[in-house]
Protein backbone atom coordinates (compact mmCIF):
# COMPACT_ATOMS: atom_id res chain seq x y z
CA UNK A 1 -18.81 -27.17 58.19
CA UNK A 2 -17.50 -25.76 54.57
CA UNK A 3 -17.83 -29.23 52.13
CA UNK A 4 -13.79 -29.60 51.50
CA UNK A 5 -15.14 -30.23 48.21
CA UNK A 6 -16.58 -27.93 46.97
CA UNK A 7 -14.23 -25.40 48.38
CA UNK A 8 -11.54 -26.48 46.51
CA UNK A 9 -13.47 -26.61 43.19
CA UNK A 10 -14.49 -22.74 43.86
CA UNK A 11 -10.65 -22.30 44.46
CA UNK A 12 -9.82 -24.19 41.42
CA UNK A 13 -12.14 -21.94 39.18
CA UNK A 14 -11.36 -18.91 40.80
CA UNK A 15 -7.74 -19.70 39.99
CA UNK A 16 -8.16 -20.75 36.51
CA UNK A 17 -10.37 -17.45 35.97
CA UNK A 18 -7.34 -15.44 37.28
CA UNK A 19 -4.57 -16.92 35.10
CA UNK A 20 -6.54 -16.40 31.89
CA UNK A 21 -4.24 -13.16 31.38
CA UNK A 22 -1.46 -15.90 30.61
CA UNK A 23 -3.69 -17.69 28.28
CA UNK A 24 -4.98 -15.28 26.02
CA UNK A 25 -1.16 -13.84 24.56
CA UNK A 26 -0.21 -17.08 23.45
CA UNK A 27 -3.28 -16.86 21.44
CA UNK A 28 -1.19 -14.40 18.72
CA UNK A 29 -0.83 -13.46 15.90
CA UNK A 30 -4.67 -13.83 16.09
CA UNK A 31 -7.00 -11.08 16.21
CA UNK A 32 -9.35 -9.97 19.34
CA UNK A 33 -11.96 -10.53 17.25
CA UNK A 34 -11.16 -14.14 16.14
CA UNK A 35 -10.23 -15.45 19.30
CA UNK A 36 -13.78 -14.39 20.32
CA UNK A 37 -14.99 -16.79 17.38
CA UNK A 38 -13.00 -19.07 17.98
CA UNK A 39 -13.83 -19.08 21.39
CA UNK A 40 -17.21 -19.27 20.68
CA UNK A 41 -16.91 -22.13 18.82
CA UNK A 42 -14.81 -24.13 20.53
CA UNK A 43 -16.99 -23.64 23.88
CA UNK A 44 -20.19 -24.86 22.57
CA UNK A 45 -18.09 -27.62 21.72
CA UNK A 46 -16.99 -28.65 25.10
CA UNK A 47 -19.99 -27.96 26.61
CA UNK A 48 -22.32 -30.36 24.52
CA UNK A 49 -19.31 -33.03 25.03
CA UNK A 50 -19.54 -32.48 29.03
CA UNK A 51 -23.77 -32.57 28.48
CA UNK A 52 -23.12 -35.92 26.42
CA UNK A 53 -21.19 -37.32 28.78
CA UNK A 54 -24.01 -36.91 31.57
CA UNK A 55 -26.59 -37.94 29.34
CA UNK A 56 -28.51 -34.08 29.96
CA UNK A 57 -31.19 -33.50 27.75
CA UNK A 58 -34.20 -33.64 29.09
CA UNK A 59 -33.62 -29.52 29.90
CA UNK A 60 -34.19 -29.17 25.69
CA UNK A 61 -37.79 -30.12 26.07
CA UNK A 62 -38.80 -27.68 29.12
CA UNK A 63 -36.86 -24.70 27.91
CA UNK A 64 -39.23 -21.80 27.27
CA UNK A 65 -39.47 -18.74 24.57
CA UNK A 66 -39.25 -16.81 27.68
CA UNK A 67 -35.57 -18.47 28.76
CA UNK A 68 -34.30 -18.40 24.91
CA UNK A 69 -34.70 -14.82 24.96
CA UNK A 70 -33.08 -14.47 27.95
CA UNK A 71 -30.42 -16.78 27.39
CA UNK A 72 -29.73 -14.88 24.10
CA UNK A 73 -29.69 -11.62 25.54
CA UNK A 74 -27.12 -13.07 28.01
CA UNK A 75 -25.26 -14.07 24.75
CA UNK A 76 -24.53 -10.21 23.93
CA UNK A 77 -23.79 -9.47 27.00
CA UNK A 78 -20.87 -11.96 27.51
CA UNK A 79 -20.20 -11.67 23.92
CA UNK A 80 -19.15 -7.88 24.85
CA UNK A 81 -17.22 -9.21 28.06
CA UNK A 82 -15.04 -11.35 26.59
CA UNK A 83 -13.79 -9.50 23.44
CA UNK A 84 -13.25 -6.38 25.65
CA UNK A 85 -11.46 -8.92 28.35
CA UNK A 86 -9.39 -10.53 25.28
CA UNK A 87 -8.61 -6.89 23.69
CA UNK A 88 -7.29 -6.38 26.93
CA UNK A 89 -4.98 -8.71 28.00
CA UNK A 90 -3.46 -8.74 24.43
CA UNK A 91 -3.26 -4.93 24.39
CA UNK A 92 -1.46 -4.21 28.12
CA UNK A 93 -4.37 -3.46 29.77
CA UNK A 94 -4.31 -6.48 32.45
CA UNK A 95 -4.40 -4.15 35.52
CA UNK A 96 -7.38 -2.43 33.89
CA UNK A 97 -9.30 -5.49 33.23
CA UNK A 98 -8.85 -6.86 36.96
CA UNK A 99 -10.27 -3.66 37.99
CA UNK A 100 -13.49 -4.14 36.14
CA UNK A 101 -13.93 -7.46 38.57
CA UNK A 102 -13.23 -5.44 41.44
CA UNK A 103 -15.65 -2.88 40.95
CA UNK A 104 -17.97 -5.63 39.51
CA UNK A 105 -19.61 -6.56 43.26
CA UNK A 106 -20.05 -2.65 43.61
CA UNK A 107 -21.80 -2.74 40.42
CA UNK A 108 -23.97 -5.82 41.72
CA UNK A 109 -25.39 -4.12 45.18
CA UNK A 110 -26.22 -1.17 42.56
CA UNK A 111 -28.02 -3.28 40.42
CA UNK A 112 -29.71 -3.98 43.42
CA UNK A 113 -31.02 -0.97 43.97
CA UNK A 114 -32.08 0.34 40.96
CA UNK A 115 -33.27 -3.01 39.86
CA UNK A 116 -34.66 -4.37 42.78
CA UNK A 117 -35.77 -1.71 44.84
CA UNK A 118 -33.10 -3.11 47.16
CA UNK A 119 -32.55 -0.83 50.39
CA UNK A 120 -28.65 -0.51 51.36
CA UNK A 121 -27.27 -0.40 54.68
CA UNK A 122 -25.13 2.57 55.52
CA UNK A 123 -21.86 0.35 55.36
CA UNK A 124 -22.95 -0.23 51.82
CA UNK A 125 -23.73 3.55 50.12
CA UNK A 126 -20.01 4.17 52.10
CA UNK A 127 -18.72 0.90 49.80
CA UNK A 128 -20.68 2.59 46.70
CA UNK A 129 -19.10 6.19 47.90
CA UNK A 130 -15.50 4.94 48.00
CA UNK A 131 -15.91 3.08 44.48
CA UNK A 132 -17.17 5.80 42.92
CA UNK A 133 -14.24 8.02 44.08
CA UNK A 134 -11.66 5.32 43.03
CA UNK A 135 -13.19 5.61 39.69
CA UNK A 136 -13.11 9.22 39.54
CA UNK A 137 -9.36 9.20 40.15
CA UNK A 138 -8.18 6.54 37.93
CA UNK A 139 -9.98 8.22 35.35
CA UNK A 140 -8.16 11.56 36.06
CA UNK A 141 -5.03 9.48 35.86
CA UNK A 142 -5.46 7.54 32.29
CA UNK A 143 -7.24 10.93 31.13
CA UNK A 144 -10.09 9.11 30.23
CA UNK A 145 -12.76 7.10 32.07
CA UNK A 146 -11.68 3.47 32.58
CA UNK A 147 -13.62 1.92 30.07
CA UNK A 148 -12.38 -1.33 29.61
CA UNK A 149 -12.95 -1.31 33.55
CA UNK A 150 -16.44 -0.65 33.32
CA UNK A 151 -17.65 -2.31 30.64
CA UNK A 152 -16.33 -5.49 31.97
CA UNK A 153 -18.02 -4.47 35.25
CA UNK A 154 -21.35 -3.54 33.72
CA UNK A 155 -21.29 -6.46 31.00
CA UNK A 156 -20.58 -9.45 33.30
CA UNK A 157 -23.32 -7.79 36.00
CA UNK A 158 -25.41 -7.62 33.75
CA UNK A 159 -24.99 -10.67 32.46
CA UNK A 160 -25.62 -12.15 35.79
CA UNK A 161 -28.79 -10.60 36.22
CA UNK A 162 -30.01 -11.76 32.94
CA UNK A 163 -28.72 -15.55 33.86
CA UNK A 164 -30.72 -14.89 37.45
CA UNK A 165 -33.92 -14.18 35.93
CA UNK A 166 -33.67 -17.31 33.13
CA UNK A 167 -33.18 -19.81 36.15
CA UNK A 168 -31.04 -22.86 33.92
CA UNK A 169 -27.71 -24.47 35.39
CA UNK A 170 -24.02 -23.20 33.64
CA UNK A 171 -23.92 -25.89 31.14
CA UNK A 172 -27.02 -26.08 29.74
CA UNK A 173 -27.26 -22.22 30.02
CA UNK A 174 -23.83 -21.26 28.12
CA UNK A 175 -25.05 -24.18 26.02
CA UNK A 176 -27.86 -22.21 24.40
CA UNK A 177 -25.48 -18.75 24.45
CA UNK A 178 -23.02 -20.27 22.76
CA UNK A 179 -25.55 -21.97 19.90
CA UNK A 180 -27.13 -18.48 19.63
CA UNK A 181 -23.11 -17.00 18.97
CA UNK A 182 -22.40 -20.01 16.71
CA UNK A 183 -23.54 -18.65 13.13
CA UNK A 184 -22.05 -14.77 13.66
CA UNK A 185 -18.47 -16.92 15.06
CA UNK A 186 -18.72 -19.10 11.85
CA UNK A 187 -19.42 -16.07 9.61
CA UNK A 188 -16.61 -14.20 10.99
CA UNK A 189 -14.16 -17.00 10.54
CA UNK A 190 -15.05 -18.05 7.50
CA UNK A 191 -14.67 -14.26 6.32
CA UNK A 192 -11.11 -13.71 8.05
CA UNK A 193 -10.42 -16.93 6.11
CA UNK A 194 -11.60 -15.77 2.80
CA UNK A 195 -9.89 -12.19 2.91
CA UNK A 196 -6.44 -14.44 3.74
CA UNK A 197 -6.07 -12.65 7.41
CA UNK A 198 -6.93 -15.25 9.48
CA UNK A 199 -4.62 -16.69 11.87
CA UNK A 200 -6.08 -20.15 12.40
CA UNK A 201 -4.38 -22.80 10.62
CA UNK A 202 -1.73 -20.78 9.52
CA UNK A 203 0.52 -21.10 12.12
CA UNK A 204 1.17 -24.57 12.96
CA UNK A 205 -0.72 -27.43 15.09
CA UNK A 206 0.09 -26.01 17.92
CA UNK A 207 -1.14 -22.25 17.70
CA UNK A 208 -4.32 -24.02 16.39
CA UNK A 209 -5.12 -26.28 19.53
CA UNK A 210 -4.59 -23.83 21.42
CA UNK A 211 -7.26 -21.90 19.60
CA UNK A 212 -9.47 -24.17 19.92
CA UNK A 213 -8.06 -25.30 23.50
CA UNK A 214 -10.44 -21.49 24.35
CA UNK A 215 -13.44 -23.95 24.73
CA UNK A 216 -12.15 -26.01 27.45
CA UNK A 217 -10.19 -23.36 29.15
CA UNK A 218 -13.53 -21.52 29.13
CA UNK A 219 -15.46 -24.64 30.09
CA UNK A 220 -13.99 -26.16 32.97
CA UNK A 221 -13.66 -23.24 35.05
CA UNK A 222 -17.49 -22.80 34.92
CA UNK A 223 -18.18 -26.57 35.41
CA UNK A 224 -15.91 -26.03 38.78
CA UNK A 225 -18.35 -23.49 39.72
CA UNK A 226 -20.80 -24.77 39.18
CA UNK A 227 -20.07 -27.75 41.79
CA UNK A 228 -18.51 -25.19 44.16
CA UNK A 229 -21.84 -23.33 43.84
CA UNK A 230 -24.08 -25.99 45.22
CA UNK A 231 -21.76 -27.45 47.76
CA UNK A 232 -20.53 -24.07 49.66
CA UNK A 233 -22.37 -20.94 50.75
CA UNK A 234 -22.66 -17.86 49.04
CA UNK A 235 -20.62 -16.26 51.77
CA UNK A 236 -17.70 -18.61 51.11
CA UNK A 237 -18.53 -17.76 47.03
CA UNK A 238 -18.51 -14.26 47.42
CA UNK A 239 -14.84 -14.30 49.51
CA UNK A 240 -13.45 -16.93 46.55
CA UNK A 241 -14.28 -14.70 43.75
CA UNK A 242 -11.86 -12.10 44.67
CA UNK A 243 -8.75 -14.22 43.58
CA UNK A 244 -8.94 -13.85 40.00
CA UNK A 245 -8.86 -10.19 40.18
CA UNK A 246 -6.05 -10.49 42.50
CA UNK A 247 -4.11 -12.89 39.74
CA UNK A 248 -4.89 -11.03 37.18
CA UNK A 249 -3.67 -7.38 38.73
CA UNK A 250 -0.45 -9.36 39.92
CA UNK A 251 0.22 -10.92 36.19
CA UNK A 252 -0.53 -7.51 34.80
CA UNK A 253 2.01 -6.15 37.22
CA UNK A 254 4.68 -8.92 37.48
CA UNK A 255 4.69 -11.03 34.76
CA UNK A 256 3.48 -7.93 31.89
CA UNK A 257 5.04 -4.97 33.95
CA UNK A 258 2.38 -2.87 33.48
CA UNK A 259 2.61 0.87 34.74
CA UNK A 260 1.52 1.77 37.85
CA UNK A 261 1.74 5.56 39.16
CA UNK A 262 1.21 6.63 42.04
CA UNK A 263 -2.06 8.10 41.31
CA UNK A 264 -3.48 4.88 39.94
CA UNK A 265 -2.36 3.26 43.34
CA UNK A 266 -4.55 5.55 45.04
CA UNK A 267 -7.75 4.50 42.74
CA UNK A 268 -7.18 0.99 42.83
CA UNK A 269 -6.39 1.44 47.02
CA UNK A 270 -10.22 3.50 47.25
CA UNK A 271 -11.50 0.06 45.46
CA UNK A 272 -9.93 -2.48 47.78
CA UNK A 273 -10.88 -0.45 51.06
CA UNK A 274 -14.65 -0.02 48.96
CA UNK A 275 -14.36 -4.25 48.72
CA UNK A 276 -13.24 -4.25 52.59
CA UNK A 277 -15.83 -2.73 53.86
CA UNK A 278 -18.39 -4.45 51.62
CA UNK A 279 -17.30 -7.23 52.86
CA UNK A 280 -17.27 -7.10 56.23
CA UNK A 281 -20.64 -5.25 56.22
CA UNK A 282 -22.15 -8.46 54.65
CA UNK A 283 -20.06 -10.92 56.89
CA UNK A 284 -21.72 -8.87 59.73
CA UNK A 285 -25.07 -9.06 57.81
CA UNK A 286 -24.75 -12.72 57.80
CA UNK A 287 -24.35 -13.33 61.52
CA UNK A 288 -27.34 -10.97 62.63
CA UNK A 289 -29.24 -12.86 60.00
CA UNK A 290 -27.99 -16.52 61.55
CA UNK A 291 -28.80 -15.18 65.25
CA UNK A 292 -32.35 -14.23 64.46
CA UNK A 293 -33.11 -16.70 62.95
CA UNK A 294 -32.26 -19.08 65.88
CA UNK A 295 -34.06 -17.11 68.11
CA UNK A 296 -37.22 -17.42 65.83
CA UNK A 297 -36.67 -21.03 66.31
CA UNK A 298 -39.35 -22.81 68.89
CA UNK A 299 -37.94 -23.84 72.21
CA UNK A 300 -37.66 -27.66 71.77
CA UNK A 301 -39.88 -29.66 73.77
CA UNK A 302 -38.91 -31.35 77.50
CA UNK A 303 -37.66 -35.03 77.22
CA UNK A 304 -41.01 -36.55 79.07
């Protein structure tokens, strides 16, 4: 039975993830580049205040050179994801940016094989196949690749696989990323400041909590992973995480009325049916798995 739990803290971050297209406007006249700072900033923040509140430290001690370089590698690579993420939603490129999460568990199974020497299932290369054409048609419709798709695809899966291979929790992880960010966010805001173009400060209490407001809405999303993550399966994980891209296309549509031809329906139709039957495969994965593993299970004794 699925821990109620749990489930709805998954839902809750899911949910939170998805409505971050709402957040990020009312961020303006700031920059991209400072709400990345800012962001920064403000998350190492929250972080160390939710570590200080459970009294966890004792992770400083074991943490390795080999994990610090990790963890700071991971640093670039969500550094990249969410200044192209906050470009954008402030730029009218919502429906874009939802696609990069949608292709982003097609990007994971390749990472899989390339990475991992991982052998896919035939269900699977068709899920790769379909993605791959969905790709090839939205970028015949924007005329260009769909960059901000992929790099938030590639940045976030690779960030993943970087966060895999450190082994640390979400906290104490995005803890160390963020302290590894904190002198290039300082720098930059302290230069915006200094050339007179920065927007923090300068536009009222209220534009500046909500700057630095970033850190929690950045924070408490993860922390509600986190206990979703070790109360629920990965199955019930891997079905969650497709309502933020779902929010976030129907925000970009609804709410931002972004353009959508017909042509882009088709790609973004090739990625759902990619996600369909990627989905199912693994759902039908999951049960052969469960049934042979009972039947590897001994007979149980007779009640002498």
């Amino acid at each position: 039975m699925v821990d109620r739990r749990g489930l709805a803290a998954g839902f809750a971050a899911y949910v939170l993830w998805g409505l971050f297209p709402l957040y990020w406007p009312l961020l303006k006249p700031a920059g991209a580049m400072e709400i990345l700072a800012h962001r920064m900033i403000w998350s190492l923040v929250a972080v160390v205040a939710i570590l200080a509140v459970r009294r966890q430290w004792a992770w400083i001690r074991t943490l390795t050179a080999r994990q610090l370089g990790l963890l700071a590698l991971a640093a670039v690579f969500i550094t990249a994801n969410w200044g192209t993420y906050i470009y954008a939603v402030n730029s009218g490129h919502t429906i874009e940016a939802a696609l990069g999460y949608f292709v982003n568990p097609l990007i994971t199974v390749v990472f899989g094989v390339v990475i991992f020497r991982e052998r896919l299932r035939a269900w699977q290369w068709a899920a790769v196949g379909l993605g791959t054409a969905a790709v090839l048609v939205l970028s015949a419709d924007y005329g260009r690749p769909p960059w901000i798709a992929l790099t938030l695809a590639f940045s976030f899966g690779l960030y993943g696989l970087v966060k895999k291979f450190a082994g640390m929790p979400s906290a104490e992880s995005l803890t160390v990323e963020t302290l590894v960010l904190l002198v290039p966010a300082i720098a930059y805001a302290v230069t915006l400041e200094a050339r007179g173009d920065a927007a923090f400060g300068h536009h009222g209490i209220g534009h500046g909590t909500l700057l630095a407001g970033a850190g929690i809405v950045t924070a408490v999303p993860l922390m509600l992973f986190n206990a979703a993550a070790i109360r629920i399966p990965m199955s019930a994980i891997g079905m969650l995480q497709y309502l933020a891209p779902v929010l976030q296309f129907l925000i970009g549509l609804l709410v931002q009325h972004e353009a959508m031809p017909a042509s882009r329906w088709a790609g973004f139709l090739l990625v759902w049916a990619a996600l369909a039957v990627l989905t199912s495969d693994g759902v039908r994965a999951g049960r052969r798995a469960r049934r042979a593993a009972a039947r590897a299970l001994p007979d149980p004794e007779p009640v002498r």
